[in-house]
Every structure is written in structure tokens, then in C-alpha cells.
Protein backbone atom coordinates (compact mmCIF):
# COMPACT_ATOMS: atom_id res chain seq x y z
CA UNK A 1 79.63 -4.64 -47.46
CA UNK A 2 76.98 -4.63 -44.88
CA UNK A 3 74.33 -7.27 -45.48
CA UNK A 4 70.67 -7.42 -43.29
CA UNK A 5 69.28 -10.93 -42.86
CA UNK A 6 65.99 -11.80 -42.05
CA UNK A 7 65.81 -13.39 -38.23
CA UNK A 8 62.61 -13.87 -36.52
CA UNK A 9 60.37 -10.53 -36.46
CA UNK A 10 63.69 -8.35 -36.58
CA UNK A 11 67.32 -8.44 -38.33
CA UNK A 12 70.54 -9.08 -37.54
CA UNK A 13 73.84 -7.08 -39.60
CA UNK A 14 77.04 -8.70 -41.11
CA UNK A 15 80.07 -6.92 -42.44
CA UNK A 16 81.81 -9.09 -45.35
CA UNK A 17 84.66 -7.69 -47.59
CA UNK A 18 83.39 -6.90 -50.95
CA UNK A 19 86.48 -8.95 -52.18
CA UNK A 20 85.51 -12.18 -50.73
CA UNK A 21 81.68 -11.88 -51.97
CA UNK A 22 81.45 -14.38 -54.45
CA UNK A 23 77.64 -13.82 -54.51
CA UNK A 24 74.27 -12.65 -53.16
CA UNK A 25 71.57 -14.45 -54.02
CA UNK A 26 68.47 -12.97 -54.60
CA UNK A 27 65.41 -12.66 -57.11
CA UNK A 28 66.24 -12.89 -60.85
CA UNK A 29 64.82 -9.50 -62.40
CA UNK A 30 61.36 -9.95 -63.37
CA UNK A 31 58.70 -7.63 -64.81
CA UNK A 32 55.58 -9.01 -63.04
CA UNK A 33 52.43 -7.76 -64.95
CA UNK A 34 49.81 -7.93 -62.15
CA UNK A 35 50.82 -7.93 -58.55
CA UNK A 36 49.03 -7.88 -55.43
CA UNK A 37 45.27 -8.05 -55.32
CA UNK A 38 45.25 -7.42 -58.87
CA UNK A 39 47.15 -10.90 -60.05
CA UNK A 40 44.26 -12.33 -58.05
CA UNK A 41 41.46 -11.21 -59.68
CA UNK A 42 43.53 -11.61 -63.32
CA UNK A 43 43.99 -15.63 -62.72
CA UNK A 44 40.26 -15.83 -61.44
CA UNK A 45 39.20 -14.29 -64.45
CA UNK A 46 41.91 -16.28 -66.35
CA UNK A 47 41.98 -20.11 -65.15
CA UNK A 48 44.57 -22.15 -66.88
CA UNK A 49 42.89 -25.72 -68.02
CA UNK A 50 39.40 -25.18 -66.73
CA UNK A 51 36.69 -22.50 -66.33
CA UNK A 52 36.43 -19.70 -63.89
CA UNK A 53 35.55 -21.05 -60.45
CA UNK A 54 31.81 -19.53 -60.12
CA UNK A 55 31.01 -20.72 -64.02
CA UNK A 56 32.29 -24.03 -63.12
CA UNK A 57 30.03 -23.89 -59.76
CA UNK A 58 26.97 -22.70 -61.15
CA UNK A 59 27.06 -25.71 -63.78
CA UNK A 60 26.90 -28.02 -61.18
CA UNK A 61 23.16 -26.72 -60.30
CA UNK A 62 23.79 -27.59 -56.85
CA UNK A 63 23.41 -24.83 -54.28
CA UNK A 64 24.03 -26.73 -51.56
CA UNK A 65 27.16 -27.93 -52.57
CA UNK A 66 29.47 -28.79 -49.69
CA UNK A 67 32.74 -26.42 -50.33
CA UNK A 68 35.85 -27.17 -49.12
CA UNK A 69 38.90 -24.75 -48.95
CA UNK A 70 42.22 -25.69 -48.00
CA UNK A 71 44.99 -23.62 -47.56
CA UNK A 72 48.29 -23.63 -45.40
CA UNK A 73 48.48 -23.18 -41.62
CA UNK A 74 50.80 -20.49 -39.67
CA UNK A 75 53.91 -22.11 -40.87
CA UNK A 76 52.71 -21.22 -44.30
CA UNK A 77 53.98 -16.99 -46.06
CA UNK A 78 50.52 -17.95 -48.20
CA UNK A 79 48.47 -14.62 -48.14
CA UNK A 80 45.16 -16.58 -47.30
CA UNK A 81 43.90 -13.53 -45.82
CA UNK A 82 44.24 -11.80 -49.42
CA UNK A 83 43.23 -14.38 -51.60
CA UNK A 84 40.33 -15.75 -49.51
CA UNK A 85 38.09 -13.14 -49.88
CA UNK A 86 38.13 -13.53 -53.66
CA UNK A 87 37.52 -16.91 -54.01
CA UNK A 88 34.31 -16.57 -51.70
CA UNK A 89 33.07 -13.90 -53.71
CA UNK A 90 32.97 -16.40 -56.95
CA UNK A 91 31.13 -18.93 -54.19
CA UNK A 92 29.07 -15.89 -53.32
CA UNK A 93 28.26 -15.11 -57.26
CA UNK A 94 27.69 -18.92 -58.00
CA UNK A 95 24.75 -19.11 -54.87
CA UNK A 96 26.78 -20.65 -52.78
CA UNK A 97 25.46 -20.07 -48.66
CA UNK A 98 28.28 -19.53 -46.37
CA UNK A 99 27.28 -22.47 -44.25
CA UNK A 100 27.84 -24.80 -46.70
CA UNK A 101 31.40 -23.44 -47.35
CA UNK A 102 34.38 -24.30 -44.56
CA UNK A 103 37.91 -23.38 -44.74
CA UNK A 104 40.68 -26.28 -43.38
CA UNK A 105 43.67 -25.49 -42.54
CA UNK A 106 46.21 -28.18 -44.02
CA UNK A 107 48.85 -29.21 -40.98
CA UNK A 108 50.33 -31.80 -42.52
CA UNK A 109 52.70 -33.04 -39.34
CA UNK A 110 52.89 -30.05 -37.76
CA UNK A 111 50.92 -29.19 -34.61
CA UNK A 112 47.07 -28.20 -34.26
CA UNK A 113 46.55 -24.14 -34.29
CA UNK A 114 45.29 -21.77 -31.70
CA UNK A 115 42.37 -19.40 -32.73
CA UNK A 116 44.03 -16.63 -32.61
CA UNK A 117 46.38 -18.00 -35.06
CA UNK A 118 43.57 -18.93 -37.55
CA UNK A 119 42.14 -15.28 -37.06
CA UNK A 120 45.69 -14.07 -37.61
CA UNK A 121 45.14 -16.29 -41.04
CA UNK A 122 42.45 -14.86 -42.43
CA UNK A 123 41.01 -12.15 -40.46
CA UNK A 124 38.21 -12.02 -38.08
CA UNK A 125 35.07 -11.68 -40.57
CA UNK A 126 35.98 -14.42 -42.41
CA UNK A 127 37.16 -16.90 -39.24
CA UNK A 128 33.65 -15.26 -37.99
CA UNK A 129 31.06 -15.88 -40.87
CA UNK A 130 32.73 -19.60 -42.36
CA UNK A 131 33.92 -22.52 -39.89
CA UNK A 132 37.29 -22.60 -40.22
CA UNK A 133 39.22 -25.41 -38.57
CA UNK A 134 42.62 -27.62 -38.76
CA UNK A 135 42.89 -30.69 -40.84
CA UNK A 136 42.49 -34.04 -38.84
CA UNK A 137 45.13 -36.24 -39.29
CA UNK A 138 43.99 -38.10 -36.59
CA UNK A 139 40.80 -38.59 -38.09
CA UNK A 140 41.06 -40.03 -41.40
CA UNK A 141 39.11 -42.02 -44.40
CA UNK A 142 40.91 -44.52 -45.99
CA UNK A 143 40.64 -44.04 -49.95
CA UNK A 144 43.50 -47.03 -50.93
CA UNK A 145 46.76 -46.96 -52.36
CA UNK A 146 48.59 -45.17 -55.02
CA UNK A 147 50.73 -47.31 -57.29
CA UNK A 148 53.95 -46.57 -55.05
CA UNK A 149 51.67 -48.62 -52.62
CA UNK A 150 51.17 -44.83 -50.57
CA UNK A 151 47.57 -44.79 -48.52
CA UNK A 152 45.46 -42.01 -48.97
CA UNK A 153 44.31 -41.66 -45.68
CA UNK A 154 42.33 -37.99 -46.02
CA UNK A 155 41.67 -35.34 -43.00
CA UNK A 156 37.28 -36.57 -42.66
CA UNK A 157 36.24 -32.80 -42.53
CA UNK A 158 37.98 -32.46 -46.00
CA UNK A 159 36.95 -36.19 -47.69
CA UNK A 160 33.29 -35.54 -46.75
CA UNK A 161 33.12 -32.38 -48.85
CA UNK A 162 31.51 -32.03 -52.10
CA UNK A 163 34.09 -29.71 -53.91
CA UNK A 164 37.59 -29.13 -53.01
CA UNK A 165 39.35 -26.01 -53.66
CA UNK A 166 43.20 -26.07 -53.25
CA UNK A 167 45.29 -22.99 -52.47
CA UNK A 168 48.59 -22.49 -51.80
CA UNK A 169 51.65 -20.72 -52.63
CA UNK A 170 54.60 -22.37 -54.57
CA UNK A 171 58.02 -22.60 -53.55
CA UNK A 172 61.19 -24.61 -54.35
CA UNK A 173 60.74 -27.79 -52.09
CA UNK A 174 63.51 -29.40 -51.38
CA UNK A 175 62.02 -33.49 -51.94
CA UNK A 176 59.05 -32.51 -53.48
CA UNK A 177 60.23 -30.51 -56.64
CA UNK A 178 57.81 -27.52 -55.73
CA UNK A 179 55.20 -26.93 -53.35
CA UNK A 180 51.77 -25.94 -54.07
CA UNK A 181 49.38 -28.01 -56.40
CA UNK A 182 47.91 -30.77 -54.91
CA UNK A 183 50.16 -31.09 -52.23
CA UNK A 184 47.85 -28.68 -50.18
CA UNK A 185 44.95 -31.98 -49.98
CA UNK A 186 48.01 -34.47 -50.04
CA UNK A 187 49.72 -34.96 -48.04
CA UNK A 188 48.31 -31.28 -46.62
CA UNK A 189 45.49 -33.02 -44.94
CA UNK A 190 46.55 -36.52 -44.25
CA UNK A 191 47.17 -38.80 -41.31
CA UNK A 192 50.76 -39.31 -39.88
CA UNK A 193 50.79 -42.72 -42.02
CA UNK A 194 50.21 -41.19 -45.55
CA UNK A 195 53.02 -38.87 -44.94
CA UNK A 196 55.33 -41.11 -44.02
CA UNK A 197 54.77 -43.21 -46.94
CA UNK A 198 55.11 -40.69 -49.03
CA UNK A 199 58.23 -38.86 -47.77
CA UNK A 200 60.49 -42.07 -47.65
CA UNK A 201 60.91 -41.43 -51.52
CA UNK A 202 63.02 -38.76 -50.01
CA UNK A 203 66.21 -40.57 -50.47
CA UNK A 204 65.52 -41.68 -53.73
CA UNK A 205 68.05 -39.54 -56.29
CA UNK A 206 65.25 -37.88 -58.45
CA UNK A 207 63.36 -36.28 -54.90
CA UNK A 208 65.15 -32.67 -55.07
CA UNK A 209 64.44 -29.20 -55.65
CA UNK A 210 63.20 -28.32 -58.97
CA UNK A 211 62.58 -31.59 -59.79
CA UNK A 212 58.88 -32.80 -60.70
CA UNK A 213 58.40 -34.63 -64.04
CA UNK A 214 60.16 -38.08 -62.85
CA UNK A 215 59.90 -37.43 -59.03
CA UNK A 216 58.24 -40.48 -57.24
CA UNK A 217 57.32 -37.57 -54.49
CA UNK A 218 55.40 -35.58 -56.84
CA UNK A 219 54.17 -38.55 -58.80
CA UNK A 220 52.93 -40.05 -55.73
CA UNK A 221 50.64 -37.00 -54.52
CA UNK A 222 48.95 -36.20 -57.65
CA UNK A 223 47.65 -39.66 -57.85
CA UNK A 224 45.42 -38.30 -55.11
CA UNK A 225 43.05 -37.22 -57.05
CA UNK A 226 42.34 -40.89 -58.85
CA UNK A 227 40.67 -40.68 -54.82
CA UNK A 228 39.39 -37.47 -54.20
CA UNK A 229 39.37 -34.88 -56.75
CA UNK A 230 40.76 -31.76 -56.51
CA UNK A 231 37.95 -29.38 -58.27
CA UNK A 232 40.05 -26.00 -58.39
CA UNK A 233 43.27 -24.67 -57.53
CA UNK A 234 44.80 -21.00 -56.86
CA UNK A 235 48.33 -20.64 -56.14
CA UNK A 236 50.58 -17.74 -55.97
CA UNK A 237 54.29 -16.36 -56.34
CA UNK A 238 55.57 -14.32 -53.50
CA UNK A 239 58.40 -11.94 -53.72
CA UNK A 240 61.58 -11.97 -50.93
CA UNK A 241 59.25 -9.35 -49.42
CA UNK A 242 55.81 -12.04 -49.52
CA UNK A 243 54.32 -9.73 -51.38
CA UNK A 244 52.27 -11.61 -54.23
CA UNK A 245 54.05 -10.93 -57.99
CA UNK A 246 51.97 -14.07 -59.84
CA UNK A 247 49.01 -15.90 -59.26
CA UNK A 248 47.15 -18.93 -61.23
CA UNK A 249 43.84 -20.70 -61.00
CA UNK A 250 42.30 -23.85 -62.36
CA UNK A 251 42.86 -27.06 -62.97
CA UNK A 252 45.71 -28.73 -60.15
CA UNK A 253 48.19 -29.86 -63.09
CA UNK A 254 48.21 -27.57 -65.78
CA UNK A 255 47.94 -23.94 -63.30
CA UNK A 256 50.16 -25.44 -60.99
CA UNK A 257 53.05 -25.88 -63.69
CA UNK A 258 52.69 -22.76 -64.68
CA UNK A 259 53.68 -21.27 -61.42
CA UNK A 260 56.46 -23.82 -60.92
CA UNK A 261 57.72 -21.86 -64.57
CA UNK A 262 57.55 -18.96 -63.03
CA UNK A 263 59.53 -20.23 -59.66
CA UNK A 264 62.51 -21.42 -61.60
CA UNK A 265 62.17 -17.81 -64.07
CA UNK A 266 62.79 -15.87 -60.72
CA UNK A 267 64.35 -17.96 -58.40
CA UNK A 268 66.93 -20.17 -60.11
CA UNK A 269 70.64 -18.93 -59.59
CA UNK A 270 73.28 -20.35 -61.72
CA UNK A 271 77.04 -20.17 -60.72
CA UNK A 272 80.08 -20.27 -61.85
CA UNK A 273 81.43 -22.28 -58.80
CA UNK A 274 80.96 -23.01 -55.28
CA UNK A 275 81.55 -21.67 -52.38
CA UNK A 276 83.85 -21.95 -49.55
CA UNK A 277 81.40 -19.97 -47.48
CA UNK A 278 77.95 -19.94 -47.46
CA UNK A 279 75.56 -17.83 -45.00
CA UNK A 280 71.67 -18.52 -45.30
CA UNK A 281 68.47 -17.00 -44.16
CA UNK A 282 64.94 -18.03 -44.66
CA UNK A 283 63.87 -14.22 -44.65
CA UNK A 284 62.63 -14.11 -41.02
CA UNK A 285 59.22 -15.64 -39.97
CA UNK A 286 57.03 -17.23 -40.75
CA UNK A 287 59.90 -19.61 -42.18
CA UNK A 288 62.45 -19.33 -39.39
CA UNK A 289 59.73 -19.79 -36.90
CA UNK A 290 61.67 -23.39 -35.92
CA UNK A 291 64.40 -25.92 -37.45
CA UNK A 292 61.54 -27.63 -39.14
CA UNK A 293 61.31 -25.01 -41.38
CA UNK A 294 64.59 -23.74 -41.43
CA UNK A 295 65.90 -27.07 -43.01
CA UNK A 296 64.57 -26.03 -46.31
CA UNK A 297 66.79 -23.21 -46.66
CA UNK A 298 70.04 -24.97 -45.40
CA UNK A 299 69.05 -27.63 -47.90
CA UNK A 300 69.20 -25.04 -50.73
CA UNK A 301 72.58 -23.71 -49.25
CA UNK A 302 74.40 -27.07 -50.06
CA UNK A 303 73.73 -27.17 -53.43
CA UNK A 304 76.32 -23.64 -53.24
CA UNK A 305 78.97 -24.50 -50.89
CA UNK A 306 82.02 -26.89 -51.69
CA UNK A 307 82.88 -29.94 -49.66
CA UNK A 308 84.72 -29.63 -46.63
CA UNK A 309 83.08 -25.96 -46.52
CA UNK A 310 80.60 -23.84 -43.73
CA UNK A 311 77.38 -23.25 -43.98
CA UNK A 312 76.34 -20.27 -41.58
CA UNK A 313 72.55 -20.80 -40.94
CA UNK A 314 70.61 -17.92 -39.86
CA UNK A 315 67.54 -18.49 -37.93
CA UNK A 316 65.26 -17.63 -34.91
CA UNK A 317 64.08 -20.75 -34.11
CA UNK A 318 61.65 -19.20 -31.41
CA UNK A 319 59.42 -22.25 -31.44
CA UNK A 320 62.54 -24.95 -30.81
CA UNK A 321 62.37 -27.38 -33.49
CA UNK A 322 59.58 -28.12 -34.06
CA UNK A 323 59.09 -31.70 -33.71
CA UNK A 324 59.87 -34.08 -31.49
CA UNK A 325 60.71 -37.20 -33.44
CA UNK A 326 63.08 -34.65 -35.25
CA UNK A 327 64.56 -34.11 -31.72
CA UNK A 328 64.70 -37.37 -30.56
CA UNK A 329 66.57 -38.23 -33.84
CA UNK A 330 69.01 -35.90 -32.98
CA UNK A 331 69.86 -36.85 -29.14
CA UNK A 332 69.86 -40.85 -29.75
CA UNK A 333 72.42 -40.93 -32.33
CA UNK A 334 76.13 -40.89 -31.37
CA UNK A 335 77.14 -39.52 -35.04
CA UNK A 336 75.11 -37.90 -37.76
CA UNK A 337 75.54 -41.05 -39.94
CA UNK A 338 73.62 -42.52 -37.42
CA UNK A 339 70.72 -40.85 -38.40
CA UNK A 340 70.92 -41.29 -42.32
CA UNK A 341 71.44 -45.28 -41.48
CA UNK A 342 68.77 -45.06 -39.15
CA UNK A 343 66.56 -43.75 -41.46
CA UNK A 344 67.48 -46.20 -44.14
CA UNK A 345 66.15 -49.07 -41.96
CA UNK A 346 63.18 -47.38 -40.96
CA UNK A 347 61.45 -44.41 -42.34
CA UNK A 348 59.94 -42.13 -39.56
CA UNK A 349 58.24 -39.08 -40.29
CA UNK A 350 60.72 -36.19 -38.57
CA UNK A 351 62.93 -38.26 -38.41
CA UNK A 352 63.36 -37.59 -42.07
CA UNK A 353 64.35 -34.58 -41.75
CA UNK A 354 67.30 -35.16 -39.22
CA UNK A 355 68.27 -37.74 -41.95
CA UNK A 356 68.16 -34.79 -44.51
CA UNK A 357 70.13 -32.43 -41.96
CA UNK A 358 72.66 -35.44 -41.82
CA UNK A 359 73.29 -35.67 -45.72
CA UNK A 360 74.53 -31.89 -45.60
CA UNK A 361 76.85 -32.40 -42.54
CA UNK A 362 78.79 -35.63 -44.82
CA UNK A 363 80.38 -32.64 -46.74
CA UNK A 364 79.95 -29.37 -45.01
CA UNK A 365 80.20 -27.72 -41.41
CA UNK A 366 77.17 -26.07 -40.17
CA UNK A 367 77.19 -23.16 -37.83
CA UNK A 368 73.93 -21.97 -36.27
CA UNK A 369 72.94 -18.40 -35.67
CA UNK A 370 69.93 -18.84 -33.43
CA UNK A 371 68.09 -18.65 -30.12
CA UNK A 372 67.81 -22.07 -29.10
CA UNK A 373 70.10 -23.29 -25.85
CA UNK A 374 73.53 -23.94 -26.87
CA UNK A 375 74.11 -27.41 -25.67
CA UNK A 376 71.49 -28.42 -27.82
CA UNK A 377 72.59 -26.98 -31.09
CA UNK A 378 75.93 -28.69 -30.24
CA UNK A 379 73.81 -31.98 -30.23
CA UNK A 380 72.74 -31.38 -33.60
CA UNK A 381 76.50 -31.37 -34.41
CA UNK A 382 76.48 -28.02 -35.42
CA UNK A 383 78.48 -25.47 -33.89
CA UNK A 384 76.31 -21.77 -32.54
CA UNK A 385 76.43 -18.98 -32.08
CA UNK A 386 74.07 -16.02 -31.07
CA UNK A 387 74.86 -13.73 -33.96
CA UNK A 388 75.93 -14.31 -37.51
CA UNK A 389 78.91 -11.64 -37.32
CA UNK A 390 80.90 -14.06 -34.59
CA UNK A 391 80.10 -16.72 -36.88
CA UNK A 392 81.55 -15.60 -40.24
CA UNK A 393 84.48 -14.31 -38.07
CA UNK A 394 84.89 -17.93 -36.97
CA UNK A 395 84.30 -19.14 -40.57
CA UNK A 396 87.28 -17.27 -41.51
CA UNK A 397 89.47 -17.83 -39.16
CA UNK A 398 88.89 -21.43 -40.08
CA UNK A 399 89.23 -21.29 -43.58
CA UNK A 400 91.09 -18.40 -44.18
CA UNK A 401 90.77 -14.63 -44.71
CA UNK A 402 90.65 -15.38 -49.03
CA UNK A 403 87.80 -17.58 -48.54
CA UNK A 404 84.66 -16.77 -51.21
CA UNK A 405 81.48 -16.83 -49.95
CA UNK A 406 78.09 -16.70 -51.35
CA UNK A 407 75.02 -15.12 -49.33
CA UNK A 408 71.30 -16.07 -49.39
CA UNK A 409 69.00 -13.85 -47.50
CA UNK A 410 66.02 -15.85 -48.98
CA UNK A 411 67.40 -19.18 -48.86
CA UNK A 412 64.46 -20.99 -49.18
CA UNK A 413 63.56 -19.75 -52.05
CA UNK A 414 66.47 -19.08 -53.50
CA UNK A 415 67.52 -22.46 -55.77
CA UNK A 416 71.70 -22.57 -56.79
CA UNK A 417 72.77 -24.34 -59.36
CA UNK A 418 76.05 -25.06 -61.33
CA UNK A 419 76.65 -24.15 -64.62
């Protein structure tokens, strides 16, 4: 069988035997009733826990009410340039003046945006009528502490706002349970030290994919809003293809579980056993656009492959890695176990994620399918390769021509479990 997988802006082709396919992973069957533009305007005019955003405005008898949308940055697949428009014209209906609205981009850790890339966001009339801007995480207010002793340290241009409107789209997350919810104001637009408190809950058990009800992760950012409310929320369900197939708005708990319902209805594969081969794609970019990103989908891989088995991970990686702590974790350790220990002793924000890259290596191979320069994938301790074809070969020369093998082409959003 030949198989397309998603790999920067393009594709690249294997050829597997139909008798060794064990699986392909990809979207449960679901009949979405509103796609598009269309589940949009359905959720606005259907908010889950709360009224519709311009009723809820207008109540407030303010019209100079200091607005406040988040939504992700270019690492994001959220469709802000479909879903923006919408939720200004409810700001528009409710009196709202344009210069009291401004759109923040949440970066989290990742790096400050170009203009072009915010245009690229949501379109030139919008970035052209509304200020639009990153979050500051260099420039913080200081709220206090959640009860896991976290500080909510929040982005000034968002803490100084009247009303906060969260968007987002959710997604398996691979400590977090889901993305989404209130994780677009924290830790979406926090300082450096917010997010590292937060993610060191990372290596406790209950931090995993599809996990949210007892996740200290989870518990930890929704305490946010006992600092700064969250007013409104719209998040959506994107297809393999990003094209939107649900959407929910209102309150930040209530619409937010909703969609993680939905995740787990389309998304979560059960098996009847693992594999002894496993090749994963995040789909192409935005989510390949560096190993930062990429992580997320080799973390969904191991929950399908068996110990002492290969993980083939399929990814551009145009923009490196991403980070440099990440990096540096990578080229000061003599051993992967290094890292995990490492981060044990010290939590470090990227560094966290060369710790999570370390817990897949105790119990599988990894082989990369990338761009990025060979010696350095080698110090990752993974082996690479420039195309995923001379990888499986590899794989099966290693392993042996009867090996099974299970194939993700969205691996990130694909979530395997067990039976």
C-alpha cells in the first residue's frame, strides 16, 4: 500500500505491504452537523453555560469596555482568521468601538512573531483596524499562587483588560489532558516562571493525554481564573484536513468539556495490540514546523508501539527545534537518562521536553525523517534519515520482514489506546 504523509508544505510517499499493516490511524467516522463557518455561528448562537457573547456584553452597560482576545500564535492550526471575524461582529452588535478591542497572540515559550506572520493570522483588515500584538511574557503582573503553589504571572497587555475572551482549538495534549480552555490565558500568556511551574507536574503519573479530571496540569491552570477571569470562550474541532467540524462557546469549563467529548468521539483509537513498527506524522505544518512541536505526535506514537520497537518520526523541522534550552538539553547529556535525571533535579522549561523525548527512547528506537543536519539528529540519539521510505526499509531490516506496524498520518491528534 502506498501511504502520503504530511511533511512541511509538501509530502513524502511510503510503500508498506498490506500484510504487515497492522493499522492506520485516522479519524473515527463522525457525522458533524455544522462545519465550517456555519459551526461558528451555531455555538455563538448556542453558548454552553452562559449567554451569547453580545447579550452578555451589552448587560455590562459599559461601552468602553476594554476587550481582550487571545488566541494562538503561528505554531497554532486554530482558524483565527475564520473565527475572528465573528466574534467581533457580537463586539460590533453589543457597541463595542474597535479601539477598545485588541487581539494577543498567546506565545507561551515560544518566540515573539513577525508581522507578516500576525497578518498571515488573521488577515490584513483585521491586523489593520484592531491592535494586534504578542503576549509579554517578559512583562508580567503578579496575581499569586494557585494551591500547587504555581504563580500567575499574566502577559500586562492581557491582565489590564476589562473582559477576556479565550479562543482556541482543542487537541489531545500530551501533559495537559487537552488543549484549549483556559490554557489559551494560562499558561498562553504567562512569563517563563509560570510555565515552568506549571509544566513540572509533567512527570507526575496522572499528566497524559486524555487525561483532565485528576490532572494536577489541568487543575493547576483553571485555577487561573480565581485571578483573572476568563469572561468567554470559543474553541473548535479541526479535521486531519484543519478544516473546522465542531465549535463551542461560553463559559471556559463547561464549553470546553464539551469539545474535549468530542476529541476523544473522533480521535481515540483503540487496539488490539501494539506495534512493532510505528511511523508518525503531525500532518505537515503548522505542526511539523520544528521538534518542539513535533514531540506531541511522537508522544502519541508510544502509547502504539511495543518495547524494544521503532518509532519512524516524520517531520520537516524547517525551523530547527525550536528552542534552545531544548537543544542544550540535548548536547550536554552523555545518555538520554541524563536528561530525565536532569530534569528530576531541576525543572527547566524546554528542557522538559528533552526529558519527555527521553521517556520514549527507555523503550523504543526513534528514527527521524527530517531536514535538520544529520550529526545533530544523531545527538538527539535518534537515528535519520532524509526520507521515510529508507527508514522503514531500515526498520525492517532490523526487526524483520513479519514485523506489524501501525501508521499515523495525524499523529498528534490521533490518541492510541489498548483495549
Amino acid at each position: 500500500m502506498n501511504i502520503k504523509l504530511g511533511y512541511g508544505s509538501s509530502y513524502q510517499n511510503i510503500e508498506v505491504p498490506d500484510n504487515n499493516i497492522l493499522d492506520i490511524l485516522h479519524a473515527n467516522e463522525v457525522h458533524h452537523e455544522y462545519v465550517g463557518v456555519d459551526a461558528i455561528k451555531y455555538a455563538i448562537k448556542n453558548p454552553i453555560g452562559d449567554e451569547r457573547l453580545s447579550t452578555k456584553i451589552n448587560k455590562l452597560n459599559n461601552k468602553n469596555l476594554k476587550i481582550c482576545i487571545i488566541t494562538s500564535d503561528i505554531t497554532r492550526p486554530m482558524p483565527s482568521k475564520i473565527v475572528l471575524p465573528l466574534i467581533l461582529d457580537e463586539l460590533d452588535i453589543a457597541g463595542i468601538k474597535s479601539e477598545n478591542i485588541k487581539i494577543i497572540f498567546a506565545l507561551g515559550s515560544h518566540r515573539h512573531q513577525t508581522k507578516n506572520e500576525m497578518i498571515s493570522l488573521v488577515g490584513e483588515d483585521i491586523y489593520n483596524k484592531y491592535k494586534c500584538e504578542d503576549s509579554t511574557p517578559e512583562d508580567v503582573i503578579n496575581f499569586g499562587t494557585t494551591s500547587n503553589n504555581t504563580p500567575i504571572e499574566i502577559s500586562r497587555n492581557v491582565a489590564s483588560s476589562d473582559f477576556i475572551i479565550c479562543l482556541g482549538n482543542v487537541d489531545f495534549h500530551y501533559f495537559a489532558g487537552y488543549s484549549g480552555g483556559a490554557k489559551a490565558l494560562f499558561p498562553g500568556c504567562s512569563s517563563k516562571n509560570s510555565i515552568e511551574h506549571n509544566h513540572k507536574f509533567m512527570l507526575d503519573d496522572r499528566a497524559h493525554p486524555g487525561n483532565i479530571f485528576n490532572n494536577p496540569i489541568r487543575n493547576d491552570i483553571e485555577e487561573v481564573v480565581k485571578f483573572k477571569n476568563i469572561d468567554y470562550i470559543l474553541n473548535v474541532v479541526l479535521d486531519e484536513h484543519k478544516n473546522i467540524v465542531y465549535a463551542v462557546s461560553g463559559d471556559y469549563i463547561k464549553a470546553h468539556r464539551k469539545c474535549c467529548e468530542y476529541i476523544d468521539k473522533m480521535y481515540v483509537k483503540h487496539l488490539d495490540t501494539k506495534a512493532d513498527i510505528v511511523i508518525v506524522s503531525q500532518g505537515g505544518l503548522p505542526k511539523d514546523t520544528n521538534l518542539y512541536q513535533l514531540q506531541k505526535a511522537l508522544d502519541n506514537a508510544s502509547y502504539a508501539v511495543r518495547n524494544g520497537g521503532i518509532i519512524i518520526l516524520v517531520g520537516e523541522c524547517k525551523d530547527g527545534l525550536g528552542n534552545e534550552t531544548f537543544e542544550k538539553y540535548f548536547l550536554e547529556s552523555k545518555t538520554s537518562n541524563e536528561i530525565i535525571d536532569k530534569i528530576k533535579n531541576k525543572f527547566e522549561l524546554g528542557g522538559h521536553k528533552a526529558a519527555a523525548i527521553a521517556k520514549v527512547l527507555k523503550y523504543s528506537s526513534i528514527y527521524m525523517v527530517s531536514s535538520l543536519d544529520k550529526n545533530l539528529v544523531n545527538k538527539l540519539y535518534m537515528l535519520p534519515f532524509d526520507d521515510v521510505q529508507s527508514a522503514f526499509d531500515k526498520a525492517m531490516d532490523k526487526l524483520g520482514k513479519d514485523s506489524k506496524v501501525i501508521i499515523m498520518p495525524y499523529g498528534g491528534s490521533t490518541f492510541p489506546i489498548i483495549k
